[in-house]
N, C-alpha and C. Protein backbone atom coordinates (compact mmCIF):
# COMPACT_ATOMS: atom_id res chain seq x y z
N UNK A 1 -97.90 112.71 316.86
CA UNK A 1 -98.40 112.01 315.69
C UNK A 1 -97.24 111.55 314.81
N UNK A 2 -96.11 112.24 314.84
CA UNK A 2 -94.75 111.90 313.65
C UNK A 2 -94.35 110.52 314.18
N UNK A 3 -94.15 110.49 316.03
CA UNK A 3 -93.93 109.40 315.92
C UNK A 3 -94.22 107.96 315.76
N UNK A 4 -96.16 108.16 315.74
CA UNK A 4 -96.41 106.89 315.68
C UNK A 4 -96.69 106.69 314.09
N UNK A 5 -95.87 107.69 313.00
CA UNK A 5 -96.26 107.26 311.59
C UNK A 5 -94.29 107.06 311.50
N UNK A 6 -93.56 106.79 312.31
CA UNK A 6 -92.47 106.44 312.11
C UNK A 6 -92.26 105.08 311.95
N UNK A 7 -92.95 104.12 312.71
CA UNK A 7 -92.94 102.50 312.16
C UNK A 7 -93.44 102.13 311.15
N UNK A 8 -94.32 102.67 310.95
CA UNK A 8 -95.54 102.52 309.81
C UNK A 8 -94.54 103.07 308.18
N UNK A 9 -94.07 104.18 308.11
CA UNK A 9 -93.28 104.04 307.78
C UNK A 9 -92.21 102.90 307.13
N UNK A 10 -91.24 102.44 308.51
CA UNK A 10 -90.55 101.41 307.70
C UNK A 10 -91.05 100.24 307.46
N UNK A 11 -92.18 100.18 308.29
CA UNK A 11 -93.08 98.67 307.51
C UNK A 11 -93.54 98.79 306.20
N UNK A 12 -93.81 99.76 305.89
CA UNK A 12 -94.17 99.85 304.52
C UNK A 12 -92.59 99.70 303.39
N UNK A 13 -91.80 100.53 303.73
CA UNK A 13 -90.63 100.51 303.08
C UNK A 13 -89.96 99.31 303.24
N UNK A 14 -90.12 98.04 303.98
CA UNK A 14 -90.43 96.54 304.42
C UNK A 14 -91.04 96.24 303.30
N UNK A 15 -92.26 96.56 303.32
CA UNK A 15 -93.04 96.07 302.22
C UNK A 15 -93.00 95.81 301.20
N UNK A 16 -92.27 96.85 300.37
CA UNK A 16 -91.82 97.73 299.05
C UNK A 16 -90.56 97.27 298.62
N UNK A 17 -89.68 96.85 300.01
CA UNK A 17 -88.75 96.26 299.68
C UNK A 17 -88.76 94.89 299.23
N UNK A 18 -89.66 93.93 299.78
CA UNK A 18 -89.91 92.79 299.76
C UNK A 18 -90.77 92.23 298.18
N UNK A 19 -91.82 93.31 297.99
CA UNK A 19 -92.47 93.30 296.83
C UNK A 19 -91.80 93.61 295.65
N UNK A 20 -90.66 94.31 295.50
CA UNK A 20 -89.54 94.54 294.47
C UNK A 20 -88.59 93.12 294.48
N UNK A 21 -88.29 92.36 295.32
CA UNK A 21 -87.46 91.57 295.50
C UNK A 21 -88.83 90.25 294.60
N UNK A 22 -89.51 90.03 295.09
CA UNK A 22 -90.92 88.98 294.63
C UNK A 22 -90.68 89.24 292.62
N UNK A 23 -90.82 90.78 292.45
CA UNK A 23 -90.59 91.08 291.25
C UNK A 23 -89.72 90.85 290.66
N UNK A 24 -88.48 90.38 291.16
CA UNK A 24 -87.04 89.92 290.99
C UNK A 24 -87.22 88.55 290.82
N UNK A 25 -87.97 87.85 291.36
CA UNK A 25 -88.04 86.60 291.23
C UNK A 25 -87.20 85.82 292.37
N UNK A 26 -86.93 86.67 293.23
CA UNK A 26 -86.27 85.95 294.45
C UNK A 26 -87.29 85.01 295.38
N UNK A 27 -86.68 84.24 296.00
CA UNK A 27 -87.53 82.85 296.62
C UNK A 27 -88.00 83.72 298.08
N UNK A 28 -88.74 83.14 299.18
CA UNK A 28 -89.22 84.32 299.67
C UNK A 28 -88.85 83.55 301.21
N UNK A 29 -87.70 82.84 300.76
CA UNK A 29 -87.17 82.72 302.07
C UNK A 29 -85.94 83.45 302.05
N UNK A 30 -85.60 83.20 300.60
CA UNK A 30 -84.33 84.12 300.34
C UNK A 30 -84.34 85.82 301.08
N UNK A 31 -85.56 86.14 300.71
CA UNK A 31 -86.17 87.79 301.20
C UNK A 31 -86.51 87.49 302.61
N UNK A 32 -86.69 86.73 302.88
CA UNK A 32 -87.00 86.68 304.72
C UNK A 32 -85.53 86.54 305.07
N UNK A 33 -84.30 85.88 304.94
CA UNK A 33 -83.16 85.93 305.11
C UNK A 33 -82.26 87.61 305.03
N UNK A 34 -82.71 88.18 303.87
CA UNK A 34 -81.79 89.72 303.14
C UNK A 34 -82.55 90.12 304.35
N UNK A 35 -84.28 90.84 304.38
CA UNK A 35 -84.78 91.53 305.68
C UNK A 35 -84.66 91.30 307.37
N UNK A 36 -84.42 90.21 307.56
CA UNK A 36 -84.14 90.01 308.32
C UNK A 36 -82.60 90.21 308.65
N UNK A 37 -81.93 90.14 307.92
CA UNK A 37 -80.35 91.15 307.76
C UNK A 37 -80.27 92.49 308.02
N UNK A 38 -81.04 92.60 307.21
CA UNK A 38 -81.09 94.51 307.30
C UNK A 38 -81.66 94.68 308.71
N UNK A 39 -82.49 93.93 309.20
CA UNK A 39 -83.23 94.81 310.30
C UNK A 39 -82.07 94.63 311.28
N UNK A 40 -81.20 93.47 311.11
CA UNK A 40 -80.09 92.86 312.27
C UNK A 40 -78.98 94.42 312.23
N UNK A 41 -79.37 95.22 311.11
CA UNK A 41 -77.93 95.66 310.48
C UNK A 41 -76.68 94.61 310.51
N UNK A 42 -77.04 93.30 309.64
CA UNK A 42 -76.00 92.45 309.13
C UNK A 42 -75.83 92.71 307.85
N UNK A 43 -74.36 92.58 307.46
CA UNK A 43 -74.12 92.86 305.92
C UNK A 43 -74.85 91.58 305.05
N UNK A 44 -74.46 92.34 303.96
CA UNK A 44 -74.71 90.98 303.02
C UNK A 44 -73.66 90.18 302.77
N UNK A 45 -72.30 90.59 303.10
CA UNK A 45 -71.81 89.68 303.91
C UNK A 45 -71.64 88.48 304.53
N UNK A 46 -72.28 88.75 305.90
CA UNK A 46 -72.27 88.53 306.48
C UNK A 46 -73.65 87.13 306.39
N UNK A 47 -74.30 87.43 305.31
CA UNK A 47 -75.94 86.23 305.45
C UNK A 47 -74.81 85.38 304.03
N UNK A 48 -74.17 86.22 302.93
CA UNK A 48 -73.40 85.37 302.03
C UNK A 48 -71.80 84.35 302.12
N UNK A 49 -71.67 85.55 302.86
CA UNK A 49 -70.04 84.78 303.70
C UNK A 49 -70.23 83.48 304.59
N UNK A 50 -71.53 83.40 304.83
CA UNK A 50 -71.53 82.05 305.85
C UNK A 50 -71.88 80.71 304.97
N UNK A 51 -72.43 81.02 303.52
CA UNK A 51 -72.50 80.14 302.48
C UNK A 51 -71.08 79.84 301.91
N UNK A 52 -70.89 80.70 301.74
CA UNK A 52 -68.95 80.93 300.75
C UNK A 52 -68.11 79.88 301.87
N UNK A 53 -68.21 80.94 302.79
CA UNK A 53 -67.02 79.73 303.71
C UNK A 53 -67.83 77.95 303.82
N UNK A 54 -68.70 77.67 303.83
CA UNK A 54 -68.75 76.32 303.79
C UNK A 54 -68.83 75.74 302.24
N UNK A 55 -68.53 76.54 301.62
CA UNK A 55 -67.94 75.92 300.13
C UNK A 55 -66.58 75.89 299.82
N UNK A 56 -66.04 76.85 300.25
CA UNK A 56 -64.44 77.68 299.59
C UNK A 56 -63.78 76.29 299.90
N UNK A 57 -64.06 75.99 301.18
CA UNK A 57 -62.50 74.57 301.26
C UNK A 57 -62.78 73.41 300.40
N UNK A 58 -63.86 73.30 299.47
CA UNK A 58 -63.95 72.31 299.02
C UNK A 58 -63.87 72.72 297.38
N UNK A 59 -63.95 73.97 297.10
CA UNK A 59 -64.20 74.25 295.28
C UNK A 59 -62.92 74.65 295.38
N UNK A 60 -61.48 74.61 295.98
CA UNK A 60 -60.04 74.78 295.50
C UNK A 60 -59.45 74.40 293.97
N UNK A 61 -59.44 73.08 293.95
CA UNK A 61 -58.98 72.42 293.01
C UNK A 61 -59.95 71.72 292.02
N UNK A 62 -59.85 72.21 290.68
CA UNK A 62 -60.48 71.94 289.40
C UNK A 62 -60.23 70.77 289.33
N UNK A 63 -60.74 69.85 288.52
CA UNK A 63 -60.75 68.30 287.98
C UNK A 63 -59.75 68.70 286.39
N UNK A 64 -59.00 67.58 286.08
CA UNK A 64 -58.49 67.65 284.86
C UNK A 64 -58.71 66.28 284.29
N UNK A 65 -58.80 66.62 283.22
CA UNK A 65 -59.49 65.56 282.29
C UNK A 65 -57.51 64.85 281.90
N UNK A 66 -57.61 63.61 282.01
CA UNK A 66 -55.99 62.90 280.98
C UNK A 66 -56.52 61.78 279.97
N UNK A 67 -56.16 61.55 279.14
CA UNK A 67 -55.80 60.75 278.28
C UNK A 67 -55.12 59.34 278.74
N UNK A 68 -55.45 58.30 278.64
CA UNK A 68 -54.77 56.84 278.71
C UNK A 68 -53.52 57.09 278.59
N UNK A 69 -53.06 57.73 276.94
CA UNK A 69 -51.71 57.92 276.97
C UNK A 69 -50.75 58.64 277.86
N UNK A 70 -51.73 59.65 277.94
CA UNK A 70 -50.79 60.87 279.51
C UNK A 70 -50.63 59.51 280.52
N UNK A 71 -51.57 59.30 281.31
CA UNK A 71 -51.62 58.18 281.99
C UNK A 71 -50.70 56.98 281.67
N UNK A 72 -50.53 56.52 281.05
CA UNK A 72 -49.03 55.67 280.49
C UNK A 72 -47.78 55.88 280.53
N UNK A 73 -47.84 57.57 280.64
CA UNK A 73 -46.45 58.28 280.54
C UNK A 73 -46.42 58.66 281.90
N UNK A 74 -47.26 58.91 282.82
CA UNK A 74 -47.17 59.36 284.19
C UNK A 74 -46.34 57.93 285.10
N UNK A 75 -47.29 56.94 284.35
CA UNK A 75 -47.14 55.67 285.46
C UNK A 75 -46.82 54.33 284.40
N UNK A 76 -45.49 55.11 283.55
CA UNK A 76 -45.39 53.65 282.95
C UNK A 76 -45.50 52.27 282.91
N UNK A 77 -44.91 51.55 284.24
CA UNK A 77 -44.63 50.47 284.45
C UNK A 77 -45.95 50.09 285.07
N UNK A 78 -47.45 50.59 285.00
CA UNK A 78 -48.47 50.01 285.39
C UNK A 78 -49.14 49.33 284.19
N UNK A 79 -49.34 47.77 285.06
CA UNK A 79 -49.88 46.82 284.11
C UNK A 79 -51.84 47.10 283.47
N UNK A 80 -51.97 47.86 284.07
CA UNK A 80 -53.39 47.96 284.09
C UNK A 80 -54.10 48.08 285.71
N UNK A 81 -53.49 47.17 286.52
CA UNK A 81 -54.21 47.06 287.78
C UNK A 81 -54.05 48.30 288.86
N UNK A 82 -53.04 49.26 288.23
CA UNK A 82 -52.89 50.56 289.02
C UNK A 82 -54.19 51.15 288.50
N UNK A 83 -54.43 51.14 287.19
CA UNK A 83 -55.56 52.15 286.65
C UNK A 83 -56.96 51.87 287.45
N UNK A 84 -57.12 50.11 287.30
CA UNK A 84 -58.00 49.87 287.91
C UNK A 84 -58.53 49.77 289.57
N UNK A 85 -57.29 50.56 290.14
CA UNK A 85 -57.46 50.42 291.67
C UNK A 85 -57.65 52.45 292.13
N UNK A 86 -57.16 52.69 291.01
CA UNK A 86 -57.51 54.40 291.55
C UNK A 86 -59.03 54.69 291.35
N UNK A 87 -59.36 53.66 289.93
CA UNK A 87 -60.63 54.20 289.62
C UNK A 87 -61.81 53.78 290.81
N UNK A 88 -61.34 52.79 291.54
CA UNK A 88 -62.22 52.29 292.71
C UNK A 88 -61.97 53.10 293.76
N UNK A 89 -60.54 53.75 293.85
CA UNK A 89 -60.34 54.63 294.98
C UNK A 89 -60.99 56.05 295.03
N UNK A 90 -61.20 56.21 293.44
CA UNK A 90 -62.71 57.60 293.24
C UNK A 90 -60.87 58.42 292.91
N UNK A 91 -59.84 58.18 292.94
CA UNK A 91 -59.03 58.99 292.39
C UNK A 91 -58.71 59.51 290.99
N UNK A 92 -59.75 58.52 290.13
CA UNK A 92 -59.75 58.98 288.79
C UNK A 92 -61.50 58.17 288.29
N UNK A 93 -61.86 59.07 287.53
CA UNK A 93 -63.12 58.27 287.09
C UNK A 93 -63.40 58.39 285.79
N UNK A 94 -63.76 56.90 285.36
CA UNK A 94 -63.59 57.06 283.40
C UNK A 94 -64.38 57.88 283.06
N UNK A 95 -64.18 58.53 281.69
CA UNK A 95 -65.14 59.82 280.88
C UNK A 95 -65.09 59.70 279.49
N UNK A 96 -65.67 58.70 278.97
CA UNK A 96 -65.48 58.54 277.46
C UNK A 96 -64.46 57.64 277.18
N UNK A 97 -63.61 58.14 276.62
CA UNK A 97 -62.06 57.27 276.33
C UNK A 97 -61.11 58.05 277.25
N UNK A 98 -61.11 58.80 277.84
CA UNK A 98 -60.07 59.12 278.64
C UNK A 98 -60.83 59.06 280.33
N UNK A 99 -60.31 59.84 281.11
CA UNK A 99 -60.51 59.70 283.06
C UNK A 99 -60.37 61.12 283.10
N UNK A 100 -61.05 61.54 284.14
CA UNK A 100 -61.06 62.60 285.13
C UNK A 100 -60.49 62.52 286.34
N UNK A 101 -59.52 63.13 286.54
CA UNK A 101 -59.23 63.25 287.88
C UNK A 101 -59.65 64.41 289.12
N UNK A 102 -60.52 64.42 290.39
CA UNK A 102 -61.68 64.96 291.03
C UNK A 102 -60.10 65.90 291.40
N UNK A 103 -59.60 65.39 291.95
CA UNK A 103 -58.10 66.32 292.53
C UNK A 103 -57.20 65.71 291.77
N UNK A 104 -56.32 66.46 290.96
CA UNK A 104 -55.55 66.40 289.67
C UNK A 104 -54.10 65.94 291.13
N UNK A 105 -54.12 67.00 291.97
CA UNK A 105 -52.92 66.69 292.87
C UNK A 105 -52.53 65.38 293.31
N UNK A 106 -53.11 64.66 293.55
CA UNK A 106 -53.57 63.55 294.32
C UNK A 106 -52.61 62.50 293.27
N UNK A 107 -52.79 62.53 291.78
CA UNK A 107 -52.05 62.18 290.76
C UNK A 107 -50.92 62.46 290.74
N UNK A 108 -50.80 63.67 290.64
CA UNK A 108 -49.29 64.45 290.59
C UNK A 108 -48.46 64.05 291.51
N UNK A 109 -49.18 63.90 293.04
CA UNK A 109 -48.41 63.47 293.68
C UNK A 109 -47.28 62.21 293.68
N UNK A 110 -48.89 61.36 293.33
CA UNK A 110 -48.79 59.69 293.16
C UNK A 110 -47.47 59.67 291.84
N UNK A 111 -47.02 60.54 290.48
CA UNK A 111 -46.40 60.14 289.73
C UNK A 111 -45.37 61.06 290.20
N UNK A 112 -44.74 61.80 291.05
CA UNK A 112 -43.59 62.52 291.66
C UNK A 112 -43.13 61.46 292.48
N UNK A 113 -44.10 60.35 293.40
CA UNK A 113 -43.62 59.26 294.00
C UNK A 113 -43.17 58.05 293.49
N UNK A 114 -43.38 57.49 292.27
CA UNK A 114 -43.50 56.62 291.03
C UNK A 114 -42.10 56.53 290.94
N UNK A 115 -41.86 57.95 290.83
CA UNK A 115 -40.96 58.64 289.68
C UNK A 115 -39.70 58.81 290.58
N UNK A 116 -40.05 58.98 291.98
CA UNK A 116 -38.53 58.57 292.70
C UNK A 116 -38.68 56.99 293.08
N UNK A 117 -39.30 56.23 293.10
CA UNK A 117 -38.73 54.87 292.92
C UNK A 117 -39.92 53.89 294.07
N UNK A 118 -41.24 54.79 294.23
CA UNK A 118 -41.99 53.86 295.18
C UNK A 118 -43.50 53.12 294.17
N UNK A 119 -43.04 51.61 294.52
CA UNK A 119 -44.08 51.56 293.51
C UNK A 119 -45.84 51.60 293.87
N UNK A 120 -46.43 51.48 292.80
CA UNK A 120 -47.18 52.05 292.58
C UNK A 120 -48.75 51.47 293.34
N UNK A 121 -48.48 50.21 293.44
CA UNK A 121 -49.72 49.55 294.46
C UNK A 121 -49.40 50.23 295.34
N UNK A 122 -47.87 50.36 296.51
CA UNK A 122 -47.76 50.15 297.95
C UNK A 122 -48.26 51.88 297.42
N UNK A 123 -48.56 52.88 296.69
CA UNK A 123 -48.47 54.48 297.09
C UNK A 123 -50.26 54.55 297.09
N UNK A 124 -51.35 53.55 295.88
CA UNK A 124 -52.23 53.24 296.30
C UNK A 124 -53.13 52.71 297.01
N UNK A 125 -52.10 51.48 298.24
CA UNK A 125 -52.97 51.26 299.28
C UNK A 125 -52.70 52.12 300.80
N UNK A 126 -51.48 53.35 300.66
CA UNK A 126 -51.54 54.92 300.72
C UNK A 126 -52.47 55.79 301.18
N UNK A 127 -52.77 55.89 299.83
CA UNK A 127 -53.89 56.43 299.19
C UNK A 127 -55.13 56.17 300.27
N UNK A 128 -55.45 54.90 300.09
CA UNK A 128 -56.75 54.55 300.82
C UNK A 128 -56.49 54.70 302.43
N UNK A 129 -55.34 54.57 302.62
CA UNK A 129 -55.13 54.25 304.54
C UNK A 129 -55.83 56.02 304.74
N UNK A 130 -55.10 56.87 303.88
CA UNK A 130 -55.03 58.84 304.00
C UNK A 130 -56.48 59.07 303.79
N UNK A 131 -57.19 58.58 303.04
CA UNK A 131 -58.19 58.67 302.49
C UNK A 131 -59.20 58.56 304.12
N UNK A 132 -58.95 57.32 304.55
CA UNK A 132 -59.69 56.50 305.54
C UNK A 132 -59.60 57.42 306.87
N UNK A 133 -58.18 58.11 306.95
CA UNK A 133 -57.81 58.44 307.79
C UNK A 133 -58.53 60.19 307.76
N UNK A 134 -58.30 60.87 306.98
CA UNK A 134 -59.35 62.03 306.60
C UNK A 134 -60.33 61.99 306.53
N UNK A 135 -61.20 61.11 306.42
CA UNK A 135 -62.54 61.16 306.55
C UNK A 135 -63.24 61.23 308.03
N UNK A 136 -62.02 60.30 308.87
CA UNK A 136 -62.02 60.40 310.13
C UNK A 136 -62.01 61.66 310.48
N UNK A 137 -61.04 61.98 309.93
CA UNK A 137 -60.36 63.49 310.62
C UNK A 137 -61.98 64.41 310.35
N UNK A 138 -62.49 64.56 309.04
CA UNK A 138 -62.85 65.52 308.73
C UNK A 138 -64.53 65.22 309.49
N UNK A 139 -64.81 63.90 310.16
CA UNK A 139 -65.99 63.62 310.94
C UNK A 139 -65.40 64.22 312.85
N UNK A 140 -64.64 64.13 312.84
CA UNK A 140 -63.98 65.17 314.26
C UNK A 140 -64.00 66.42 313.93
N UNK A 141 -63.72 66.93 312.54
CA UNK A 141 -63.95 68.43 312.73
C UNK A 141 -64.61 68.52 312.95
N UNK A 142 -66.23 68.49 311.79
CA UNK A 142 -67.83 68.33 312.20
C UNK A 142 -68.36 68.51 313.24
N UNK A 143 -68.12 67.27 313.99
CA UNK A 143 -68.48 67.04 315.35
C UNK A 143 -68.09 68.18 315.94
N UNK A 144 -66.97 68.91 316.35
CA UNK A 144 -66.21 70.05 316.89
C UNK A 144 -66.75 70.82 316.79
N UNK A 145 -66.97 71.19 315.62
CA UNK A 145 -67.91 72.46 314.63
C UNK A 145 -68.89 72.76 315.56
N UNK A 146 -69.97 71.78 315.08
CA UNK A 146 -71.16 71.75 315.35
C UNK A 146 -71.60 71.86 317.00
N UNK A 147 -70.71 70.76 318.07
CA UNK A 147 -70.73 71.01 319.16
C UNK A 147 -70.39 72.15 320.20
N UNK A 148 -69.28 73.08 319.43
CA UNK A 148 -68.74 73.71 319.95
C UNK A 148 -68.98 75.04 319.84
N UNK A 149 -69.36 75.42 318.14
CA UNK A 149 -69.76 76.59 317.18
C UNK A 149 -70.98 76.61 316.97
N UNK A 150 -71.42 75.80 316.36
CA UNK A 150 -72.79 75.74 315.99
C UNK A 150 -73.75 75.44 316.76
N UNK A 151 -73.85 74.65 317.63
CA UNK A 151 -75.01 74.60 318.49
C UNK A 151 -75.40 75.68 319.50
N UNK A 152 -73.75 76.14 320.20
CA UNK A 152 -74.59 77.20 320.93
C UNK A 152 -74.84 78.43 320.09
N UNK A 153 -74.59 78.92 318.98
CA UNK A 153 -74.99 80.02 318.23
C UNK A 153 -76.35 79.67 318.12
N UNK A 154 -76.68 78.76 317.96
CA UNK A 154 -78.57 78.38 317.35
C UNK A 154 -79.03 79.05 318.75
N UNK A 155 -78.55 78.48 319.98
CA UNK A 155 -79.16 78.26 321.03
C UNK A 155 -79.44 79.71 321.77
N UNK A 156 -78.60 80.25 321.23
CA UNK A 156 -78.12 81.47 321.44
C UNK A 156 -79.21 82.49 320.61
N UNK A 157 -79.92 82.01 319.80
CA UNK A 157 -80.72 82.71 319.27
C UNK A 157 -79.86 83.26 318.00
N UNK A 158 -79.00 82.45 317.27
CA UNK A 158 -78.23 83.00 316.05
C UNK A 158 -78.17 84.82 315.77
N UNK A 159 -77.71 85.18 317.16
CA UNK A 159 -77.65 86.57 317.16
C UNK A 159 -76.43 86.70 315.72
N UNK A 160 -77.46 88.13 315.50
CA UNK A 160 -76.45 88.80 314.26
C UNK A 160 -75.11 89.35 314.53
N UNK A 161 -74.63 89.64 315.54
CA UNK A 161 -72.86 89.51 315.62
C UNK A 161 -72.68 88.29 315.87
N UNK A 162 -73.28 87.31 315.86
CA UNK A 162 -72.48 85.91 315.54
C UNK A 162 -71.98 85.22 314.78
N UNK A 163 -72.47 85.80 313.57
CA UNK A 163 -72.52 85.05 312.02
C UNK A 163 -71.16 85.44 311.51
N UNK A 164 -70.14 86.44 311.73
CA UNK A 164 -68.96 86.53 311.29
C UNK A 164 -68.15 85.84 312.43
N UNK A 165 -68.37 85.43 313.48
CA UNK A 165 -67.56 84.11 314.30
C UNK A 165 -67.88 83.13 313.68
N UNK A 166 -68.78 82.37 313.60
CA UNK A 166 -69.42 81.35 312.92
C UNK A 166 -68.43 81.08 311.20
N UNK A 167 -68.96 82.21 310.37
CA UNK A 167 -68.49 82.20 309.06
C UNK A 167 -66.49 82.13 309.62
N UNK A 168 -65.93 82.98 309.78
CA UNK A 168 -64.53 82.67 310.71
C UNK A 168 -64.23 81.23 310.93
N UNK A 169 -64.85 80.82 311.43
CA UNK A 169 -64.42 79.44 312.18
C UNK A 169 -64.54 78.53 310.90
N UNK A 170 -65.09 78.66 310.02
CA UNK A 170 -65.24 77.69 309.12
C UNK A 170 -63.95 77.95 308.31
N UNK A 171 -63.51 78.99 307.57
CA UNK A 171 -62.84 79.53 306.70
C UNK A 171 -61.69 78.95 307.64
N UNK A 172 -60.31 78.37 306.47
CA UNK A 172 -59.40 77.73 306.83
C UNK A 172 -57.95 78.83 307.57
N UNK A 173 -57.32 78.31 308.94
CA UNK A 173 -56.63 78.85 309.22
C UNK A 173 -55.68 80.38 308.06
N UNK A 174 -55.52 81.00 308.89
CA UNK A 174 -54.49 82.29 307.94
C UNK A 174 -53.16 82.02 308.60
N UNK A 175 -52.36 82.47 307.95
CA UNK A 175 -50.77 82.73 308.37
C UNK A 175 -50.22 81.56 308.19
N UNK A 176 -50.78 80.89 307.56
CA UNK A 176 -50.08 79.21 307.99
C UNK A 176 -49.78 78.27 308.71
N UNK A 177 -51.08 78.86 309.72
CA UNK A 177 -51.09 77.88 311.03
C UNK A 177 -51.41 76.55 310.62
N UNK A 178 -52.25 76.39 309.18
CA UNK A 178 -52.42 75.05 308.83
C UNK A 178 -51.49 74.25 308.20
N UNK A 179 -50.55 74.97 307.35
CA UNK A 179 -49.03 74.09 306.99
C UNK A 179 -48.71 74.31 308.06
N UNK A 180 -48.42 74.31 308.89
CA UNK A 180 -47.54 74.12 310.17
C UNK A 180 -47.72 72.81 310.91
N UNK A 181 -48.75 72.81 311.10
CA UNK A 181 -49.85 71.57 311.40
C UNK A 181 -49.74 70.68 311.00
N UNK A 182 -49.63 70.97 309.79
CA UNK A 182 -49.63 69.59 308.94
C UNK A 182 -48.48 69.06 308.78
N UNK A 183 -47.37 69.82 308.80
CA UNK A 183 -46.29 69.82 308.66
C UNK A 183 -45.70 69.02 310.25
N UNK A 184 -46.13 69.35 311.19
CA UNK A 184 -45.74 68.48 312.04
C UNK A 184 -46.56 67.53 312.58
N UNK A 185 -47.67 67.44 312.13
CA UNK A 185 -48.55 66.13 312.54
C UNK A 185 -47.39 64.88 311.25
N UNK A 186 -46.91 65.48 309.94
CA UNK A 186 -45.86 64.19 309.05
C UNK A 186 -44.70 64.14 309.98
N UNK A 187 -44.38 65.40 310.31
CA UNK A 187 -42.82 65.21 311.19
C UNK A 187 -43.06 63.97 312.23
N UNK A 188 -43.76 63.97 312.82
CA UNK A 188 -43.74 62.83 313.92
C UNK A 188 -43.62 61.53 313.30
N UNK A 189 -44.48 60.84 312.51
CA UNK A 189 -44.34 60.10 311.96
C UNK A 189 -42.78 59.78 311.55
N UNK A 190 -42.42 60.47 310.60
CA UNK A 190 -40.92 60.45 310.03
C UNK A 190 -39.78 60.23 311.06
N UNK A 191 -39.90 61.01 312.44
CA UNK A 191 -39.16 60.97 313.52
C UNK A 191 -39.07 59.50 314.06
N UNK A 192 -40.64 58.79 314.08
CA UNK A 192 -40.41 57.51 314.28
C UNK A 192 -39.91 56.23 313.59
N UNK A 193 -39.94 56.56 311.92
CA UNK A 193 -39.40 55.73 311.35
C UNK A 193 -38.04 55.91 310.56
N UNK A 194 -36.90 57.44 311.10
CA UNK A 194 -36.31 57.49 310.07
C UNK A 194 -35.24 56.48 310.69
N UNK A 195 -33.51 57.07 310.37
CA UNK A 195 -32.55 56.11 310.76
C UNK A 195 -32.49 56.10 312.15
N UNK A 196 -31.71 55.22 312.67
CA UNK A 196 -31.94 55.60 314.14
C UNK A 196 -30.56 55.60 314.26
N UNK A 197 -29.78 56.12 315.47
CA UNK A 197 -28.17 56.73 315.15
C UNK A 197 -27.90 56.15 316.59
């Protein structure tokens, strides 16, 4: 008899759990997601880490608000038509009387390049080639992702030791395998156009 009041049991404590969570005001897919964790014995973790990592590479860098005048002092010698070609490039977007910049770097960069002597259209039509060219890039990751990671995990029945491969694969290289990368995907380039001896 103990053992057939042993399921019964955690269905109820299922129950209790689920009905405290309702009382919480949690959404009740949200609670079909947590129970269905627990029964996997998956952490929470492990159901939250797979949200985090497909955000983290993109919430890095804060937006900073500049001033016209900052902007004047960054990129003196622009007549106006620099201002008006970033703001189309989405590299700065007006906010009142001053601009926002979505990636402050992207600027910084552009006035560290200014500022050793490249001007300022040829670093904004740059801008757009890198731009054009990453978007590419980042529709091959996707594709990769999804074909390679993600589909057979679904297929696979999104078993619960999968979700920390999955969450893994998203989250950006460690050790610096990705400056490395990057670092020699520019080297080539440079190799082809520096002096030639």
């Amino acid at each position: 008899m103990g053992r057939a009041c042993a399921p019964a049991r955690e269905h109820l404590r299922r129950l209790r759990l689920v009905l405290a969570l309702i009382k919480r005001g949690y959404p009740l897919a949200a609670i079909r997601e947590l129970v269905d964790a627990w029964v996997a014995n998956r952490s929470l973790g492990d159901v939250l880490g797979f949200e985090e990592a497909l955000e983290k590479p993109f919430a890095a860098e804060r937006p900073r608000r500049f001033t016209l005048e900052q902007l004047q002092r960054l990129f003196a010698d622009d007549d106006g038509s620099g201002l008006a070609r970033s703001i189309e490039l989405g590299i700065l977007t007006a906010d009142g009387d001053g601009f926002i910049a979505p990636l402050p770097s992207l600027l910084d960069v552009g006035a560290e390049l200014v500022e050793a002597g490249a001007p300022l259209h040829t670093i904004l039509d740059a801008s757009a080639e890198i731009r054009a060219a990453s978007e590419q890039l980042g529709r091959v990751f996707v594709k990769l992702f999804v074909e390679s990671v993600w589909e057979p995990f679904v297929a696979a029945g999104q078993p619960a030791d999968g979700w920390t491969r999955v969450t893994e694969t998203l989250n950006p290289p460690r050790r610096g395998t990705s400056l490395r990368a990057r670092r020699s995907m520019v080297s080539r380039p440079v190799v082809l156009v520096g002096p030639s001896c």
